[in-house]
C-alpha atoms as a PDB file:
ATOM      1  CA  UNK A   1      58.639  95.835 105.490  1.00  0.00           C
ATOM      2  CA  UNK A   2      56.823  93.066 103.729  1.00  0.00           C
ATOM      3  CA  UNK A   3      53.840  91.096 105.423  1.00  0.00           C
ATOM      4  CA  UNK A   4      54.697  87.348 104.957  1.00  0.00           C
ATOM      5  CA  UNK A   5      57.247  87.548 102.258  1.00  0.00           C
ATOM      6  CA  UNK A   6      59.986  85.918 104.363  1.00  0.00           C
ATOM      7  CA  UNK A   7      61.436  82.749 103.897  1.00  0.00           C
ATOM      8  CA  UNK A   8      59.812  80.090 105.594  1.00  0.00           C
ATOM      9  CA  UNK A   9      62.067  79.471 108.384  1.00  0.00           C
ATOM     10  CA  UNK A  10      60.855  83.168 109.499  1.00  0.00           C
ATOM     11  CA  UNK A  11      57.263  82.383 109.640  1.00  0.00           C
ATOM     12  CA  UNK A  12      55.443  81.088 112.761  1.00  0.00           C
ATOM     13  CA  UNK A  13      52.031  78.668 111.577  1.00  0.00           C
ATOM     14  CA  UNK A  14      48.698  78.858 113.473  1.00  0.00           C
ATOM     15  CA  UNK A  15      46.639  75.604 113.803  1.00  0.00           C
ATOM     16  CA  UNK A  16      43.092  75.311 112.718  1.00  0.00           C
ATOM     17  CA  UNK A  17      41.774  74.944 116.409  1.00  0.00           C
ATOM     18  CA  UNK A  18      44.049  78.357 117.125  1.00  0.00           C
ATOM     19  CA  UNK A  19      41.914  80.056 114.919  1.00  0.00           C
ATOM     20  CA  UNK A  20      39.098  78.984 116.052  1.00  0.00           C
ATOM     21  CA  UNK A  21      40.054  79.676 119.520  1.00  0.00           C
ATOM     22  CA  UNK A  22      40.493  83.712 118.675  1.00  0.00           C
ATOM     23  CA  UNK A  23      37.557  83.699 116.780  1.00  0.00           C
ATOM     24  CA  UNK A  24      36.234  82.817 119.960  1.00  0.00           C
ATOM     25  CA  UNK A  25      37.726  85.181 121.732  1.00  0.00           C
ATOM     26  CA  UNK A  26      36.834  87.908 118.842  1.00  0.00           C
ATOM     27  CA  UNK A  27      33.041  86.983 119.542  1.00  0.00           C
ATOM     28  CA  UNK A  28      33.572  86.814 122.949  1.00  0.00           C
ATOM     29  CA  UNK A  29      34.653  90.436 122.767  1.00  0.00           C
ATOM     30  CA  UNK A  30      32.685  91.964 119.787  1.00  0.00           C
ATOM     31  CA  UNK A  31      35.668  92.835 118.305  1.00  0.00           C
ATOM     32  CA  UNK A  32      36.696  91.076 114.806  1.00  0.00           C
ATOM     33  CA  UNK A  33      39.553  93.658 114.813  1.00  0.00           C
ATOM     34  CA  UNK A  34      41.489  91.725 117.565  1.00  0.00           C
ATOM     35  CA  UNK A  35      44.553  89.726 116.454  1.00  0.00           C
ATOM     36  CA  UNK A  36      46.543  87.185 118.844  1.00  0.00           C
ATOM     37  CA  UNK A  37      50.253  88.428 119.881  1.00  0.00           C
ATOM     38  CA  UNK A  38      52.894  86.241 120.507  1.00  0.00           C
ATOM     39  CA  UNK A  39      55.772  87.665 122.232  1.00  0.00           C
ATOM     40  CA  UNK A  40      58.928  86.184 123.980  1.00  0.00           C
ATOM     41  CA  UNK A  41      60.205  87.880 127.305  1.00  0.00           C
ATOM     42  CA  UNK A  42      63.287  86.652 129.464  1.00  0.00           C
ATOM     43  CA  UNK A  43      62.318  84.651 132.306  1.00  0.00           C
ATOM     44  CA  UNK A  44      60.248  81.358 133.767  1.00  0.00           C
ATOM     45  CA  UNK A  45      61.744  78.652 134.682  1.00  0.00           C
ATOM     46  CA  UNK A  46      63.367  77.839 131.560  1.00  0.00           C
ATOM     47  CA  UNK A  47      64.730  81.472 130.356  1.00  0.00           C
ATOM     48  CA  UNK A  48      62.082  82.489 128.024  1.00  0.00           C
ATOM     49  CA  UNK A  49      58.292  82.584 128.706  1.00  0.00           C
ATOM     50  CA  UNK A  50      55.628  82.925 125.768  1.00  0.00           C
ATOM     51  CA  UNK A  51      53.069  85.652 126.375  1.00  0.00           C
ATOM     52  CA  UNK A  52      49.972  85.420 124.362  1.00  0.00           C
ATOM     53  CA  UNK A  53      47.526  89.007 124.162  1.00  0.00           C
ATOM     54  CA  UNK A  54      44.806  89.713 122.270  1.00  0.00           C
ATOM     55  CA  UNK A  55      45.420  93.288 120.478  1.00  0.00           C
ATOM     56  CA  UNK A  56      44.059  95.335 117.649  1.00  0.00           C
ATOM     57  CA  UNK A  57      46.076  97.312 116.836  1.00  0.00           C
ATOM     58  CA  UNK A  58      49.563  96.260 114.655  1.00  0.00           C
ATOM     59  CA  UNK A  59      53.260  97.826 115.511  1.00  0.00           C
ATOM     60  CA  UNK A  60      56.063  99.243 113.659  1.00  0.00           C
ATOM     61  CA  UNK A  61      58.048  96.042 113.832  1.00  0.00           C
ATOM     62  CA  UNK A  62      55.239  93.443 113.847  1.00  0.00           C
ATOM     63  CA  UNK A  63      54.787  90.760 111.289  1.00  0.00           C
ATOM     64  CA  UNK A  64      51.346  89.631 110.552  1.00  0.00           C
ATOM     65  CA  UNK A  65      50.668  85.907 110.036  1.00  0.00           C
ATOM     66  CA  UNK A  66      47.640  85.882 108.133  1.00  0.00           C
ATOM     67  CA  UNK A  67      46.102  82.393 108.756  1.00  0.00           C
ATOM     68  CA  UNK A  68      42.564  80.916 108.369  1.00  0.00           C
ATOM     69  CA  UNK A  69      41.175  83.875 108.883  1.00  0.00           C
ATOM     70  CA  UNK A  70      43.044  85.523 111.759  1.00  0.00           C
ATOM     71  CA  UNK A  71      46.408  87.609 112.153  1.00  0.00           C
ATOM     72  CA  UNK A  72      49.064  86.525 114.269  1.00  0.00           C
ATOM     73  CA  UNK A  73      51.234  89.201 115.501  1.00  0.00           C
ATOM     74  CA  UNK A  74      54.509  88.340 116.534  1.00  0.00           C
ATOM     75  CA  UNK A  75      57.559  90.990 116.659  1.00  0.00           C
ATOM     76  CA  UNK A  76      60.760  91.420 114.810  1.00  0.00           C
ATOM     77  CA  UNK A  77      62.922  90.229 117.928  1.00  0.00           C
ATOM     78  CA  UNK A  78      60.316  87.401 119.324  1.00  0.00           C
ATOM     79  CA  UNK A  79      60.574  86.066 115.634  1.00  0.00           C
ATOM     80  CA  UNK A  80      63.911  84.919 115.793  1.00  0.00           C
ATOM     81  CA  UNK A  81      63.300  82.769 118.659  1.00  0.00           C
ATOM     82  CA  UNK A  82      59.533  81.610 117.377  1.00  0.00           C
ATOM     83  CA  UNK A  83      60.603  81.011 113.538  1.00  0.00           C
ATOM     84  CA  UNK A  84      59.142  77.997 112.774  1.00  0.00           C
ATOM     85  CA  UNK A  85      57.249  77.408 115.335  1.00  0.00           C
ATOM     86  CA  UNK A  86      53.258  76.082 115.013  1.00  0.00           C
ATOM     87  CA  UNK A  87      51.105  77.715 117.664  1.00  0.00           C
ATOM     88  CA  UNK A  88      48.213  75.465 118.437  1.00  0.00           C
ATOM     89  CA  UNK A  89      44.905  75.267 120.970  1.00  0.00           C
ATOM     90  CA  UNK A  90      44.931  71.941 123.317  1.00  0.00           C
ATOM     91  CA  UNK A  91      41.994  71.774 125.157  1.00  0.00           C
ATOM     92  CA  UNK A  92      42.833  68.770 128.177  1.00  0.00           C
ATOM     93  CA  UNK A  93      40.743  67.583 131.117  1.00  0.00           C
ATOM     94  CA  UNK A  94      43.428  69.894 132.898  1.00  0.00           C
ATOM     95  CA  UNK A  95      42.103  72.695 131.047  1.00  0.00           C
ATOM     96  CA  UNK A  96      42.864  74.628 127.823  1.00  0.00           C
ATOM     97  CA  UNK A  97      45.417  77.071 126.924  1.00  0.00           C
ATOM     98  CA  UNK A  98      47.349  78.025 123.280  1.00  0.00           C
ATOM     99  CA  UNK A  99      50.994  75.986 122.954  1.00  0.00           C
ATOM    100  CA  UNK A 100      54.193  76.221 120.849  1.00  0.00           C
ATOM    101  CA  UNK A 101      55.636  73.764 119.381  1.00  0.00           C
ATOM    102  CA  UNK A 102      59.212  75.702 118.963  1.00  0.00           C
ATOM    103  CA  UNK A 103      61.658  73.650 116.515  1.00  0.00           C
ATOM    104  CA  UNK A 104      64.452  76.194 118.514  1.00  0.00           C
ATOM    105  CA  UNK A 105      64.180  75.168 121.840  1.00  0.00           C
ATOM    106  CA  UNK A 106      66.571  73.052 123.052  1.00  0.00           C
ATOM    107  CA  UNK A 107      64.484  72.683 126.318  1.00  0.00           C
ATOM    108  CA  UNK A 108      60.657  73.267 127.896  1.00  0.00           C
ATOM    109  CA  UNK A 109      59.332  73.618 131.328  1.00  0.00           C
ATOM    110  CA  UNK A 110      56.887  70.813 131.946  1.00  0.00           C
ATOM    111  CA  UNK A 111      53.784  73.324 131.857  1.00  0.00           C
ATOM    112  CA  UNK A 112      55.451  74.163 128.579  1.00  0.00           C
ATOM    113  CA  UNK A 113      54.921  78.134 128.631  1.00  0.00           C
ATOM    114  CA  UNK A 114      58.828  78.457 128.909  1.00  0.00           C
ATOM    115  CA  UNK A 115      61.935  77.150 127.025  1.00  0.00           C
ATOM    116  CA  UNK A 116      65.428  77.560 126.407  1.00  0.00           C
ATOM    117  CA  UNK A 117      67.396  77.787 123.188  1.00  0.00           C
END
């Protein structure tokens, strides 16, 4: 299965200030193997909740987003509900976390870690 050879509608971007969030979190954790995961899971308040891992190791149906200088993972099933989508790192006065902006969901929960298509 090819790395990044899909169209562009099955790709998922990764902001500048995303990657240098899990270089961060590389450093933090002396390991420049780690790669952020992106997975989608039923449930939250909207039907589908985004859960972010750090991992370094790739699976079987994984696609790697290679992207200033990090990998996202994200697999075969999450990707047809994150194609598209730009993950970034917002760092508010409320505190900091990673977001999606998800052209497929139709709706978001106001913390915006769940959505609906």
């Amino acid at each position: 299965m090819p790395d990044d050879a899909a169209s562009p509608a099955r790709e998922v971007f990764l902001s500048e200030s995303a990657a240098r969030r899990i270089r961060e979190l590389r450093a933090a954790e002396g390991n420049d193997a780690l790669m952020l995961r992106l997975a989608v899971s039923g449930g939250g308040c909207s039907g589908f909740s985004y859960n972010f891992s750090l991992d370094a190791a790739r699976k079987d149906d994984d696609r790697a987003f290679d992207r200033h200088g990090v990998t996202l993972l994200v697999d075969e099933t999450s990707l047809d509900l994150l194609a598209g989508s730009t993950i970034d790192y917002v760092e508010e006065m409320i505190g900091s976390a990673f977001a999606v902006k998800n052209p497929n969901a139709a709706s978001t929960c106001g913390c915006g870690s769940s959505f609906s298509v």
